[in-house]
PDBML (XML) file of the C-alpha atoms, coordinates in Angstrom:
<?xml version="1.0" encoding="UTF-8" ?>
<PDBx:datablock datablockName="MODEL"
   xmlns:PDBx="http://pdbml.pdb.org/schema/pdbx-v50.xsd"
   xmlns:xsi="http://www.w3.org/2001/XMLSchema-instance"
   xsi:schemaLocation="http://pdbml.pdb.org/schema/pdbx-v50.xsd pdbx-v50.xsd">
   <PDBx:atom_siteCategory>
      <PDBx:atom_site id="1">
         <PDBx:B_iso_or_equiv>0.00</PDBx:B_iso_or_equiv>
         <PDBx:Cartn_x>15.643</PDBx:Cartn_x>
         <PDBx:Cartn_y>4.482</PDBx:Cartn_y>
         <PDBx:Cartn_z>-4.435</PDBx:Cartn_z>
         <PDBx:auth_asym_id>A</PDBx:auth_asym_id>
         <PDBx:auth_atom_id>CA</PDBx:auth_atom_id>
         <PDBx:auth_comp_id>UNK</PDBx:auth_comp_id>
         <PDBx:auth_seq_id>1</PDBx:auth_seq_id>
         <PDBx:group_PDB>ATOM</PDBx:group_PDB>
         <PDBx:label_alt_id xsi:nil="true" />
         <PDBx:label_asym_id>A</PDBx:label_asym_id>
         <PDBx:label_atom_id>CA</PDBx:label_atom_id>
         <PDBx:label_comp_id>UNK</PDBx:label_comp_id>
         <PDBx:label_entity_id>1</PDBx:label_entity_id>
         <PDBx:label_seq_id>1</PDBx:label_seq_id>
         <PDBx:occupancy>1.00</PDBx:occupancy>
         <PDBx:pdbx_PDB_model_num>1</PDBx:pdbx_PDB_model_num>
         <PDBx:type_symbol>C</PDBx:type_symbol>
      </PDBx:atom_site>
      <PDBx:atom_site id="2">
         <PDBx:B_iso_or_equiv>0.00</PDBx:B_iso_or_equiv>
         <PDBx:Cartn_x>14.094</PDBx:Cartn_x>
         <PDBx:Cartn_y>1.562</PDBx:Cartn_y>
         <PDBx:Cartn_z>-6.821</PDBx:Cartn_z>
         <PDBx:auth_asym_id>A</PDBx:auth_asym_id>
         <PDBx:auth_atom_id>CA</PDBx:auth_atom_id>
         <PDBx:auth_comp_id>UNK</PDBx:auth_comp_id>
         <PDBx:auth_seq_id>2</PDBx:auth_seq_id>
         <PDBx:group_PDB>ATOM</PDBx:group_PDB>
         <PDBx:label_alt_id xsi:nil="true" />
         <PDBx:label_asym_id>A</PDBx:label_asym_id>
         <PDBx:label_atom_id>CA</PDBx:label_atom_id>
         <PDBx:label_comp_id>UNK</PDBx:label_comp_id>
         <PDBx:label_entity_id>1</PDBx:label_entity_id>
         <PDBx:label_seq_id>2</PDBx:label_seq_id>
         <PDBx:occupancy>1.00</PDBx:occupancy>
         <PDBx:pdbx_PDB_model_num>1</PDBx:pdbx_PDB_model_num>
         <PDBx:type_symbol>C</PDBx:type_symbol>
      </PDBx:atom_site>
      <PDBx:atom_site id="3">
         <PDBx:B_iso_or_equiv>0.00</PDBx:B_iso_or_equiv>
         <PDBx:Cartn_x>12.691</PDBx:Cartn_x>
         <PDBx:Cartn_y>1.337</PDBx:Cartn_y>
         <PDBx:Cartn_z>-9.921</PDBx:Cartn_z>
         <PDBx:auth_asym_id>A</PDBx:auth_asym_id>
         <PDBx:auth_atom_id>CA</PDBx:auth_atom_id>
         <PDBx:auth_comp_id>UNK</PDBx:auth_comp_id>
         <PDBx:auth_seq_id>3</PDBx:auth_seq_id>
         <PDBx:group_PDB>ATOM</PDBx:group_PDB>
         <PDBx:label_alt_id xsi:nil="true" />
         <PDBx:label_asym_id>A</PDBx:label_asym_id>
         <PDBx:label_atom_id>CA</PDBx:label_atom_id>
         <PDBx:label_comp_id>UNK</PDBx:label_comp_id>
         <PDBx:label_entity_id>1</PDBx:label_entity_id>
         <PDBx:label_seq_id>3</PDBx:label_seq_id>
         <PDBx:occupancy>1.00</PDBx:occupancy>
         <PDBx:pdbx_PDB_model_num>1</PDBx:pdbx_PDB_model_num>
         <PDBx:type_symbol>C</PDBx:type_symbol>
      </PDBx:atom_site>
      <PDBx:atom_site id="4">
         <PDBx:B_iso_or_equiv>0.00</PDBx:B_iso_or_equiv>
         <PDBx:Cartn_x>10.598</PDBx:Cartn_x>
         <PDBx:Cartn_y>-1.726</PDBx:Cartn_y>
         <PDBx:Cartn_z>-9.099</PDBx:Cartn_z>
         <PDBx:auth_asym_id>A</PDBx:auth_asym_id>
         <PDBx:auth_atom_id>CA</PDBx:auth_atom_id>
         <PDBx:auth_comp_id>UNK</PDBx:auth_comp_id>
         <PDBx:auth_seq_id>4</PDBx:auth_seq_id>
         <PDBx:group_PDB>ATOM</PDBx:group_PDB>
         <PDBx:label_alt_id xsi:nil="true" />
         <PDBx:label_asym_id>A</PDBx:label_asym_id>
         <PDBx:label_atom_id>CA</PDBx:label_atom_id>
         <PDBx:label_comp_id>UNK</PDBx:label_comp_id>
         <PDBx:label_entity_id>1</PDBx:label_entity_id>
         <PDBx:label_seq_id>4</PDBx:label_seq_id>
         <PDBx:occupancy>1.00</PDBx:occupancy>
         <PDBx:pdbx_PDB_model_num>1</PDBx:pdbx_PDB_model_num>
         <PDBx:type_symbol>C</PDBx:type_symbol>
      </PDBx:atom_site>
      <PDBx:atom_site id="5">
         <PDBx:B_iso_or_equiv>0.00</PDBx:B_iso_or_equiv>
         <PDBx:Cartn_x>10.023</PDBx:Cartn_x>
         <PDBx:Cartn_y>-4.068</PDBx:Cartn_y>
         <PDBx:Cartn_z>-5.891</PDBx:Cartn_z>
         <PDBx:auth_asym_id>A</PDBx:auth_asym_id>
         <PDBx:auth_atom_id>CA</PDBx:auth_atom_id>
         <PDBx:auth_comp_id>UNK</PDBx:auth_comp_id>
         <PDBx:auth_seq_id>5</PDBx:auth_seq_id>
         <PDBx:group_PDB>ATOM</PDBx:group_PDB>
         <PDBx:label_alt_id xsi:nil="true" />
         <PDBx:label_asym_id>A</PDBx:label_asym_id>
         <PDBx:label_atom_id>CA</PDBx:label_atom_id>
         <PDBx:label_comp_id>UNK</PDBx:label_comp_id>
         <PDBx:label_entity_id>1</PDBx:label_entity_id>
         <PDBx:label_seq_id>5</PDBx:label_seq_id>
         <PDBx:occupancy>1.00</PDBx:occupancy>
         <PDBx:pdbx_PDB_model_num>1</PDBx:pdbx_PDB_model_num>
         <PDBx:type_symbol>C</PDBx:type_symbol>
      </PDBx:atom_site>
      <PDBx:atom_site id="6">
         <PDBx:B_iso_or_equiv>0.00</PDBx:B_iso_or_equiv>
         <PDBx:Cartn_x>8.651</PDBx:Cartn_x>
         <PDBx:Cartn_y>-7.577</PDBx:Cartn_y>
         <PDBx:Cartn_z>-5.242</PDBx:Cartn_z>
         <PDBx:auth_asym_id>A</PDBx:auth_asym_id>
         <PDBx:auth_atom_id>CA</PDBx:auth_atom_id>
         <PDBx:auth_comp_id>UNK</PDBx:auth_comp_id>
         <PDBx:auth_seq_id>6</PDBx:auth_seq_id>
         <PDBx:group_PDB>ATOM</PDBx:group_PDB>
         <PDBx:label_alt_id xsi:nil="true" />
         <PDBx:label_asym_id>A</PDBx:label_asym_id>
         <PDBx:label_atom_id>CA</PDBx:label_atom_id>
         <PDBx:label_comp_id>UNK</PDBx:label_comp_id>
         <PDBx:label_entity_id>1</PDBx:label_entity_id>
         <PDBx:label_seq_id>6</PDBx:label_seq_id>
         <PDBx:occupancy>1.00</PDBx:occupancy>
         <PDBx:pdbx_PDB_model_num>1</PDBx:pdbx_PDB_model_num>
         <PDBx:type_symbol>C</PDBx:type_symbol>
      </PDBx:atom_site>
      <PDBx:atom_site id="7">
         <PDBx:B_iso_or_equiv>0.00</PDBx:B_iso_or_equiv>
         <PDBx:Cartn_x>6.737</PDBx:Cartn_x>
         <PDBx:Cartn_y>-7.116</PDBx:Cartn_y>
         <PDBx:Cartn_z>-2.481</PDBx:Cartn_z>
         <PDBx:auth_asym_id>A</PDBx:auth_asym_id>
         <PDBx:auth_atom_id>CA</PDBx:auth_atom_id>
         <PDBx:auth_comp_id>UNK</PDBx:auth_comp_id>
         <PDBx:auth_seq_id>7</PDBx:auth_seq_id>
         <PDBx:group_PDB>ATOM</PDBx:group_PDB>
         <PDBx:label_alt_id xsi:nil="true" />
         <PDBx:label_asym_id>A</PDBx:label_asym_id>
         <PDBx:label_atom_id>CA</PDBx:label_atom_id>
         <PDBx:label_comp_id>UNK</PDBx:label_comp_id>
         <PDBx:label_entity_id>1</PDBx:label_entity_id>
         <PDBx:label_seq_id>7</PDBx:label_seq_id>
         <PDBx:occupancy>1.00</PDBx:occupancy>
         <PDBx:pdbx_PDB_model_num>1</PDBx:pdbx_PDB_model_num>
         <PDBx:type_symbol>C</PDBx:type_symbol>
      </PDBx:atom_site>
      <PDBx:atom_site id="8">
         <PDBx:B_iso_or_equiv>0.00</PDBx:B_iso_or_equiv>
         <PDBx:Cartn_x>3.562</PDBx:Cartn_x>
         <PDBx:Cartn_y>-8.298</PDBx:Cartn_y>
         <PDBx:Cartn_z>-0.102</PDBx:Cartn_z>
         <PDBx:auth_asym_id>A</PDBx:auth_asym_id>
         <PDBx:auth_atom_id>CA</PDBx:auth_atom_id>
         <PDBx:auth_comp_id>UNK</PDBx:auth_comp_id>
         <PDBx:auth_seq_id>8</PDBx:auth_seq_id>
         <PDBx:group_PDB>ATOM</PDBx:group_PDB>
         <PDBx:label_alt_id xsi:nil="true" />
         <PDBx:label_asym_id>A</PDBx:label_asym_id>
         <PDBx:label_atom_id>CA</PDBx:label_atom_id>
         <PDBx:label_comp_id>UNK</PDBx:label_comp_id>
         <PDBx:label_entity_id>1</PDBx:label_entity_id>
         <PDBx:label_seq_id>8</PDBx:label_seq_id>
         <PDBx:occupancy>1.00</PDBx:occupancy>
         <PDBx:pdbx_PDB_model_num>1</PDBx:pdbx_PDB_model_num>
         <PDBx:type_symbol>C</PDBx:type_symbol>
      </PDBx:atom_site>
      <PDBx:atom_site id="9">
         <PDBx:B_iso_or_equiv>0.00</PDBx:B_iso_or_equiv>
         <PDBx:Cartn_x>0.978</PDBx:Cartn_x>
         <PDBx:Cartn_y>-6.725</PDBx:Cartn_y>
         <PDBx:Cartn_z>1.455</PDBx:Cartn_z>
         <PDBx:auth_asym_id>A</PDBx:auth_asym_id>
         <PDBx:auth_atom_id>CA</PDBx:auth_atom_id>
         <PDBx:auth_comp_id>UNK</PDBx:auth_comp_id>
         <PDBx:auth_seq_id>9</PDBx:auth_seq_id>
         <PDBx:group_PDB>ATOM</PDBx:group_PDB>
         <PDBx:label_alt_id xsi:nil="true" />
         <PDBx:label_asym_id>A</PDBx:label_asym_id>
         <PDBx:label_atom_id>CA</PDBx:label_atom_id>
         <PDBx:label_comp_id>UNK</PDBx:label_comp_id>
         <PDBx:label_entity_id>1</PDBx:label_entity_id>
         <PDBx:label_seq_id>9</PDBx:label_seq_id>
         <PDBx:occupancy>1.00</PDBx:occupancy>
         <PDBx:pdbx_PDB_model_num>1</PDBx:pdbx_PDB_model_num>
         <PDBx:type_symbol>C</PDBx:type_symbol>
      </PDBx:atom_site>
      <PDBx:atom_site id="10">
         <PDBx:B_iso_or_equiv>0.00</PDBx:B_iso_or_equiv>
         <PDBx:Cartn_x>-0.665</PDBx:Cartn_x>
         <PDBx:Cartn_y>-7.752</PDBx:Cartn_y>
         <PDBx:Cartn_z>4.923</PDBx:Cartn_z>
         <PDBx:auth_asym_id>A</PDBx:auth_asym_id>
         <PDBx:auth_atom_id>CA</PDBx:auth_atom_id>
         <PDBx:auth_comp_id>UNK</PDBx:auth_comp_id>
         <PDBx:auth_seq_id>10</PDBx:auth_seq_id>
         <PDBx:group_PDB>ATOM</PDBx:group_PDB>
         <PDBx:label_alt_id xsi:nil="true" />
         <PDBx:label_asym_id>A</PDBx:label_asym_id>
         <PDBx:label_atom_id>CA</PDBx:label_atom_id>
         <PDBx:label_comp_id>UNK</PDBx:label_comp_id>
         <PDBx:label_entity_id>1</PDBx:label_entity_id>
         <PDBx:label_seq_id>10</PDBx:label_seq_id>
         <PDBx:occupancy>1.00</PDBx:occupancy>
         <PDBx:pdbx_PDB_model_num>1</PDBx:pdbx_PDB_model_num>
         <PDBx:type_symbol>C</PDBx:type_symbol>
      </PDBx:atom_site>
      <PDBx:atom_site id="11">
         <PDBx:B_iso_or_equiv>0.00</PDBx:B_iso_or_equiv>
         <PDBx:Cartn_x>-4.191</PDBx:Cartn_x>
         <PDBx:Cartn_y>-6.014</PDBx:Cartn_y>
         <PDBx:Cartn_z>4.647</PDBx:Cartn_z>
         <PDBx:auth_asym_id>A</PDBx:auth_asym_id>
         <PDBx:auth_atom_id>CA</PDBx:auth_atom_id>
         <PDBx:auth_comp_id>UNK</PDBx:auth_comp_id>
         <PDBx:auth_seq_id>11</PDBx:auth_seq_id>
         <PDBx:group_PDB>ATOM</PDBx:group_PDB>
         <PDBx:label_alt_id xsi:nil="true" />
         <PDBx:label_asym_id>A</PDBx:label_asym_id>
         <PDBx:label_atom_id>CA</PDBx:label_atom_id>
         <PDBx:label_comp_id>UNK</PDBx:label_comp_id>
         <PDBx:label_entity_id>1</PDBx:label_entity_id>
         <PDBx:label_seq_id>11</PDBx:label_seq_id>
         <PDBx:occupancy>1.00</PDBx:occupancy>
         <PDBx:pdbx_PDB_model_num>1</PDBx:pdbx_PDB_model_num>
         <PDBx:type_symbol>C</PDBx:type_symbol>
      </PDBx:atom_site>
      <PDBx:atom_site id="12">
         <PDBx:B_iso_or_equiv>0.00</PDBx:B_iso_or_equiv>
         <PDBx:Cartn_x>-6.484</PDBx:Cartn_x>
         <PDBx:Cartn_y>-5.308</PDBx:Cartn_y>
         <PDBx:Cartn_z>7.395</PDBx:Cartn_z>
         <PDBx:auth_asym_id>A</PDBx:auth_asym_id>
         <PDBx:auth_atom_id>CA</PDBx:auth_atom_id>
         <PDBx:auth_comp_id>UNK</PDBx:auth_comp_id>
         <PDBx:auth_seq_id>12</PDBx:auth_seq_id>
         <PDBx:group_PDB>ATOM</PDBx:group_PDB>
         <PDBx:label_alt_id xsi:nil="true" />
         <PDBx:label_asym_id>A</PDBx:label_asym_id>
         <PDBx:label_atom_id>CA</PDBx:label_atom_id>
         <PDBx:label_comp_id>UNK</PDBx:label_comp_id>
         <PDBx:label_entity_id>1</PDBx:label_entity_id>
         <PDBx:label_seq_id>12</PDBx:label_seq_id>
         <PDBx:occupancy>1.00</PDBx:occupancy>
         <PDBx:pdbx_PDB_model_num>1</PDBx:pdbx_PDB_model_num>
         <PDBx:type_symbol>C</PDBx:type_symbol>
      </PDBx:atom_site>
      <PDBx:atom_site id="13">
         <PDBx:B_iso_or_equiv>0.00</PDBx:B_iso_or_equiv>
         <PDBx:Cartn_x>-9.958</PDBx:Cartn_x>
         <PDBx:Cartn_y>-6.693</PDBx:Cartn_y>
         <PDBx:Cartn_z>7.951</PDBx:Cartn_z>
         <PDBx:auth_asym_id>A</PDBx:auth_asym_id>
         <PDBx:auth_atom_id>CA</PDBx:auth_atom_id>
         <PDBx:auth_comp_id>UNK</PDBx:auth_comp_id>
         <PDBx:auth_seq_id>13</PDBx:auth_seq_id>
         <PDBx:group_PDB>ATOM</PDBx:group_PDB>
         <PDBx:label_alt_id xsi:nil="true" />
         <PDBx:label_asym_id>A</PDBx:label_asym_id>
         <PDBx:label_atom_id>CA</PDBx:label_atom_id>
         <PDBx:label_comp_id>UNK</PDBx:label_comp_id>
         <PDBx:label_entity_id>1</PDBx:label_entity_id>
         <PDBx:label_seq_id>13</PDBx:label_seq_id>
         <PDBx:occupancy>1.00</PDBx:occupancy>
         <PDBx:pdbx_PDB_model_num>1</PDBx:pdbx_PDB_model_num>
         <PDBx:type_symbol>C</PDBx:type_symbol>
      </PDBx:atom_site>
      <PDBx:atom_site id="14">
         <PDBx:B_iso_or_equiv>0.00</PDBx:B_iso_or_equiv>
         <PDBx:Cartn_x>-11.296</PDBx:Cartn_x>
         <PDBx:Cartn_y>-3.608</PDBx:Cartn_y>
         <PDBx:Cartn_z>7.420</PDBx:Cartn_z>
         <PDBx:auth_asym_id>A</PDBx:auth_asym_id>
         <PDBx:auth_atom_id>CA</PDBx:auth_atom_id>
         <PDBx:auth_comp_id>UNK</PDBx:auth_comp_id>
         <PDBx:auth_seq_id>14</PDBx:auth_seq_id>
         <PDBx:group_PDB>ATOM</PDBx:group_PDB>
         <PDBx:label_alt_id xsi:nil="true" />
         <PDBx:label_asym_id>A</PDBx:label_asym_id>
         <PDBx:label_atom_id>CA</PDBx:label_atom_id>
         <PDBx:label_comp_id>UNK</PDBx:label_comp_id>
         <PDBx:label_entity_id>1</PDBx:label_entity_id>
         <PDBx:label_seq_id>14</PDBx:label_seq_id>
         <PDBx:occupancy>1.00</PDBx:occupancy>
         <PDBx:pdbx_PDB_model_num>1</PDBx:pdbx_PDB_model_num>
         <PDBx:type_symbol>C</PDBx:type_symbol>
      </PDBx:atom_site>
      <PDBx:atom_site id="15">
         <PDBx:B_iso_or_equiv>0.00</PDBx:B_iso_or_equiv>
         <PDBx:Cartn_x>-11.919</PDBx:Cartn_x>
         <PDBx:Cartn_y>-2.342</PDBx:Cartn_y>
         <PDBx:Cartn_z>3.401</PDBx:Cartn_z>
         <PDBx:auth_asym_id>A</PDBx:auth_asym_id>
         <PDBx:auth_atom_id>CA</PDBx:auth_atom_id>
         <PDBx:auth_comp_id>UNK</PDBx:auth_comp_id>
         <PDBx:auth_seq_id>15</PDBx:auth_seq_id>
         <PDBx:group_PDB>ATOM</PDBx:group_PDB>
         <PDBx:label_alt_id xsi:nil="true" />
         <PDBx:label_asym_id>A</PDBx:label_asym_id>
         <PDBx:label_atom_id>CA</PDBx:label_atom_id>
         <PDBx:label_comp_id>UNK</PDBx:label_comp_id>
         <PDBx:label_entity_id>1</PDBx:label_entity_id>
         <PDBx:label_seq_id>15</PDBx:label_seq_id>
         <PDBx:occupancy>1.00</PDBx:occupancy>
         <PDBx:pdbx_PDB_model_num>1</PDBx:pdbx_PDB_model_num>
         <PDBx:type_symbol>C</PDBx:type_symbol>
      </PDBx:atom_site>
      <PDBx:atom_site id="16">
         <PDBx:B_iso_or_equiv>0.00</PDBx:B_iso_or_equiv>
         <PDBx:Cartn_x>-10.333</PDBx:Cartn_x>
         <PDBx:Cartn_y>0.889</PDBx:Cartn_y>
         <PDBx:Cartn_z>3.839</PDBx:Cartn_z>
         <PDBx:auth_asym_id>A</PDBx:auth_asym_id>
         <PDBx:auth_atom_id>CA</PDBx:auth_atom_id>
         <PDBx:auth_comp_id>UNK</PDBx:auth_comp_id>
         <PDBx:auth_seq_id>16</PDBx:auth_seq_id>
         <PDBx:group_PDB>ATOM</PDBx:group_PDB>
         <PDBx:label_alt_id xsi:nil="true" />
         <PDBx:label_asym_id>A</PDBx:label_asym_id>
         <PDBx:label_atom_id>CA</PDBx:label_atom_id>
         <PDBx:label_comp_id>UNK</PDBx:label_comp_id>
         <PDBx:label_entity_id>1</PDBx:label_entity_id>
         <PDBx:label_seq_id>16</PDBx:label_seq_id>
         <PDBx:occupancy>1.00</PDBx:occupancy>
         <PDBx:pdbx_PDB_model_num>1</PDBx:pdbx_PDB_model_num>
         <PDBx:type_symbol>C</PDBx:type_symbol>
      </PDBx:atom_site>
      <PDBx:atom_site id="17">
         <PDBx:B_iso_or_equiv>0.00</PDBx:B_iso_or_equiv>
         <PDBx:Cartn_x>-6.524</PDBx:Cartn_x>
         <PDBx:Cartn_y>1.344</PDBx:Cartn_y>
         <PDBx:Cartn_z>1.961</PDBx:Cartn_z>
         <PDBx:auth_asym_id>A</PDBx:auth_asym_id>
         <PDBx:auth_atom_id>CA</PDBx:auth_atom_id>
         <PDBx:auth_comp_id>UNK</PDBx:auth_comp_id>
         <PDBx:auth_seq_id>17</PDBx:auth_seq_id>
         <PDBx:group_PDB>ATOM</PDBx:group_PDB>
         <PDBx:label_alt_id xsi:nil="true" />
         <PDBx:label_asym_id>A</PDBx:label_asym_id>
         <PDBx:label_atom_id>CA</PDBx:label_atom_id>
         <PDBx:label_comp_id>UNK</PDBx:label_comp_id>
         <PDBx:label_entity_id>1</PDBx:label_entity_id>
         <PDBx:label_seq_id>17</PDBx:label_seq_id>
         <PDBx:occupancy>1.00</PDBx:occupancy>
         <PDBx:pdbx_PDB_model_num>1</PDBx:pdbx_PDB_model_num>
         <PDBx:type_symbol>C</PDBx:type_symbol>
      </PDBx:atom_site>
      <PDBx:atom_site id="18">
         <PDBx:B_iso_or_equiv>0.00</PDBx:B_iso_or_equiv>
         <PDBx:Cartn_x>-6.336</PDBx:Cartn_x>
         <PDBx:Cartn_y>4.742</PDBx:Cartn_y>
         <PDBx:Cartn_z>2.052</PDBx:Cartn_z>
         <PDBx:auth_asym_id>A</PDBx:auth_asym_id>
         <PDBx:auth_atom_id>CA</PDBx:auth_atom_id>
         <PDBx:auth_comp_id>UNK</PDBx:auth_comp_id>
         <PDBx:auth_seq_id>18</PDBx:auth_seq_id>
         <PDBx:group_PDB>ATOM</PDBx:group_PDB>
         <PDBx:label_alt_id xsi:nil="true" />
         <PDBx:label_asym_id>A</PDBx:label_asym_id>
         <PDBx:label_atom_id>CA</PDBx:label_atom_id>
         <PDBx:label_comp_id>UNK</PDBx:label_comp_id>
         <PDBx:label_entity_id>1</PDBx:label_entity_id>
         <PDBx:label_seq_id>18</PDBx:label_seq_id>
         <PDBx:occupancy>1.00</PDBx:occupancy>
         <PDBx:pdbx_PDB_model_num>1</PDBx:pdbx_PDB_model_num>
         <PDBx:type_symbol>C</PDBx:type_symbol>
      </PDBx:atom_site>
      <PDBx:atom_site id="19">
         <PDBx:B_iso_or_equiv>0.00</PDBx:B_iso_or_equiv>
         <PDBx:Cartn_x>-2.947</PDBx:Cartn_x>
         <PDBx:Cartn_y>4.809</PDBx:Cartn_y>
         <PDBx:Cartn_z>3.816</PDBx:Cartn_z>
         <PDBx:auth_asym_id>A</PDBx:auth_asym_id>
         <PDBx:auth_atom_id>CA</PDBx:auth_atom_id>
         <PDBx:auth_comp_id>UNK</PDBx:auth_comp_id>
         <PDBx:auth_seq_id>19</PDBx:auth_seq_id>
         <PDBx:group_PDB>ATOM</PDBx:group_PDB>
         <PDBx:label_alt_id xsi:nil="true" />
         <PDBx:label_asym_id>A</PDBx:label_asym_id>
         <PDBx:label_atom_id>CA</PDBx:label_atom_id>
         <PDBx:label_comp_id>UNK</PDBx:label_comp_id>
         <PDBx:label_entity_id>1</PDBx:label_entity_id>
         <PDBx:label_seq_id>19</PDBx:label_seq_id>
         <PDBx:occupancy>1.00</PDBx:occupancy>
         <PDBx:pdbx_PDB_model_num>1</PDBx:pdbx_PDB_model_num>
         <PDBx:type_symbol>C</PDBx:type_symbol>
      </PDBx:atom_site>
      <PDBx:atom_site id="20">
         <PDBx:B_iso_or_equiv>0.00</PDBx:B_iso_or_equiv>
         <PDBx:Cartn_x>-1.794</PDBx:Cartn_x>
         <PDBx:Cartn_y>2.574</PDBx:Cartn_y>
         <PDBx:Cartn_z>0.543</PDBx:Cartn_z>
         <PDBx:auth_asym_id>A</PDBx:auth_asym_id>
         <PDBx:auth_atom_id>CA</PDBx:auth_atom_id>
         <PDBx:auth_comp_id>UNK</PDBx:auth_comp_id>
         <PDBx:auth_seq_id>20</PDBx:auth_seq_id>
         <PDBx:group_PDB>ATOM</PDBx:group_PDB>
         <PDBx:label_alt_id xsi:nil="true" />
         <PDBx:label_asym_id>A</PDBx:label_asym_id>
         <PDBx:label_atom_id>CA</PDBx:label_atom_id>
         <PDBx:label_comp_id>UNK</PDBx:label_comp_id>
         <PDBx:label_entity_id>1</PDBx:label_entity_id>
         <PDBx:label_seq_id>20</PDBx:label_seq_id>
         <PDBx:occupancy>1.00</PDBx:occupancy>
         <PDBx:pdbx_PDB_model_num>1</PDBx:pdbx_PDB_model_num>
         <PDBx:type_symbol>C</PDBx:type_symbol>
      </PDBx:atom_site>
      <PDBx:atom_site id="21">
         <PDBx:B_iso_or_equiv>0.00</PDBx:B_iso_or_equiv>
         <PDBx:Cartn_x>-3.623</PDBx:Cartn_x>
         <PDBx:Cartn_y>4.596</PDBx:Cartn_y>
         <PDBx:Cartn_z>-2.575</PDBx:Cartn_z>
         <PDBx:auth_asym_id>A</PDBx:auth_asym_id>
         <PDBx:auth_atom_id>CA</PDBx:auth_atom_id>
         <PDBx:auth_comp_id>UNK</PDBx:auth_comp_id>
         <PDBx:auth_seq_id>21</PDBx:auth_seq_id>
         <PDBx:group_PDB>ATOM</PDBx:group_PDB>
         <PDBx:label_alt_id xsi:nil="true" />
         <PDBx:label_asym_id>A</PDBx:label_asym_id>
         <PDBx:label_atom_id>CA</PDBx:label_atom_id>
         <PDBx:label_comp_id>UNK</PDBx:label_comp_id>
         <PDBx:label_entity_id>1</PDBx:label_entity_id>
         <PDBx:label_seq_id>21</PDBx:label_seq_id>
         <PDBx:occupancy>1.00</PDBx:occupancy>
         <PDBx:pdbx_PDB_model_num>1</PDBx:pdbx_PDB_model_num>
         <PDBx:type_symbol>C</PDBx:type_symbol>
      </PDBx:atom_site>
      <PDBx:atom_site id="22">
         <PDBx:B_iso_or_equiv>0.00</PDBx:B_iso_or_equiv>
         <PDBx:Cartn_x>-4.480</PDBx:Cartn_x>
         <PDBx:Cartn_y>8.145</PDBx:Cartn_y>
         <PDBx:Cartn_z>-1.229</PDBx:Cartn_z>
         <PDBx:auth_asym_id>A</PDBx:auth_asym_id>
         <PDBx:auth_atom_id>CA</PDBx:auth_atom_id>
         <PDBx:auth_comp_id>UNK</PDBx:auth_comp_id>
         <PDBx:auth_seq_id>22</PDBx:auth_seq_id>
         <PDBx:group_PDB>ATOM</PDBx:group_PDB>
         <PDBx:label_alt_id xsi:nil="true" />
         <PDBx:label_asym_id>A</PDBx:label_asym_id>
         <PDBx:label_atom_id>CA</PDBx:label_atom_id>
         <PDBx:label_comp_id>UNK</PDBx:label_comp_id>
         <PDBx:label_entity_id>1</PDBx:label_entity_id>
         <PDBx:label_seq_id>22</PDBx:label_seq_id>
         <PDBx:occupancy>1.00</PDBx:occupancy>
         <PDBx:pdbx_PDB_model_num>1</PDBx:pdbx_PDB_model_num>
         <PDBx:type_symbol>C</PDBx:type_symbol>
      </PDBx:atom_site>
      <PDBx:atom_site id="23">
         <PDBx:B_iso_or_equiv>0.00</PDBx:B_iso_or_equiv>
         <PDBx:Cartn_x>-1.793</PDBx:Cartn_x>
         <PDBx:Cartn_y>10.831</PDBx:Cartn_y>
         <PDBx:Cartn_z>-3.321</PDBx:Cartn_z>
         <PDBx:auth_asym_id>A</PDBx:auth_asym_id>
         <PDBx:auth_atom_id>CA</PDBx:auth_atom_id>
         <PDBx:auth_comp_id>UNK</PDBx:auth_comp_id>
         <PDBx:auth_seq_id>23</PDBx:auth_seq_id>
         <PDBx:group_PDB>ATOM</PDBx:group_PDB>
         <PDBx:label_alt_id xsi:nil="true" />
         <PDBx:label_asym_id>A</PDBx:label_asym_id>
         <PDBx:label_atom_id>CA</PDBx:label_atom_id>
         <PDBx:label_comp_id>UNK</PDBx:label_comp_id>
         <PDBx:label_entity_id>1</PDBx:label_entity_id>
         <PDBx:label_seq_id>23</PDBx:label_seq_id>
         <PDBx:occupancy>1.00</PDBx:occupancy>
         <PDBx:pdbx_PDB_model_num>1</PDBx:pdbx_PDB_model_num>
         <PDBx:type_symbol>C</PDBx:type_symbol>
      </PDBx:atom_site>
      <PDBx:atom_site id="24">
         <PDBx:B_iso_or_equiv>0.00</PDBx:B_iso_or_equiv>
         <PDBx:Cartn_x>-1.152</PDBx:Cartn_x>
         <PDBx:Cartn_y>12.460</PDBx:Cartn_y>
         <PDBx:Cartn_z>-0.059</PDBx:Cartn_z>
         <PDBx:auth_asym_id>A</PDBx:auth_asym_id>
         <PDBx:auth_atom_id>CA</PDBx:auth_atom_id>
         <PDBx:auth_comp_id>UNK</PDBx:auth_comp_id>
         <PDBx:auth_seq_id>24</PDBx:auth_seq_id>
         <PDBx:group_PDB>ATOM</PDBx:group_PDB>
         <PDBx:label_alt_id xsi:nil="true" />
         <PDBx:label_asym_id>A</PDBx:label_asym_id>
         <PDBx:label_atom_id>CA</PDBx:label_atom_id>
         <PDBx:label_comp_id>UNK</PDBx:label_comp_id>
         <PDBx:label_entity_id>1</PDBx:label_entity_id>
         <PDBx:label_seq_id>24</PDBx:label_seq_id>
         <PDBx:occupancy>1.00</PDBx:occupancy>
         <PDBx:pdbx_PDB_model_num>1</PDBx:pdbx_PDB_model_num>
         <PDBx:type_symbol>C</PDBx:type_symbol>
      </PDBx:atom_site>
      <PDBx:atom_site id="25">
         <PDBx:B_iso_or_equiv>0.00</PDBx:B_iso_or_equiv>
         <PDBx:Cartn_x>0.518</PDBx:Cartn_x>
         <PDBx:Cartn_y>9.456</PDBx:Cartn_y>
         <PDBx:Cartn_z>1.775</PDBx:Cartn_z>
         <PDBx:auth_asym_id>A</PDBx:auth_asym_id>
         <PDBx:auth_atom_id>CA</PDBx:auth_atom_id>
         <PDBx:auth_comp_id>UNK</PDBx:auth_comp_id>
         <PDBx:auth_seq_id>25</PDBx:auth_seq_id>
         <PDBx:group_PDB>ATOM</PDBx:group_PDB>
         <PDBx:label_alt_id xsi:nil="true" />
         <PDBx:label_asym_id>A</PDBx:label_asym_id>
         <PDBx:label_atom_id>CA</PDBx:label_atom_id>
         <PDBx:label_comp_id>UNK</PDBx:label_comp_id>
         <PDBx:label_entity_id>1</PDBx:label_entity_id>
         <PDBx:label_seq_id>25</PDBx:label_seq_id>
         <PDBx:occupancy>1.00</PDBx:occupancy>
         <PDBx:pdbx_PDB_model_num>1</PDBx:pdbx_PDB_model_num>
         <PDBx:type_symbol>C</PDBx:type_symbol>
      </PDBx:atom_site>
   </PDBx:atom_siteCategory>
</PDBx:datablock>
């Protein structure tokens, strides 16, 4: 329910954002 956000992300150490870009999550 947004349009836009303002928001942060804490990433790991690891290179892997799969859980962030992937079209099935």
């Amino acid at each position: 329910r947004f349009e836009a956000v303002l928001l942060g992300w804490a990433i790991g150490m690891d290179a892997d954002q799969y859980d962030i870009w992937h079209s099935s999550k």
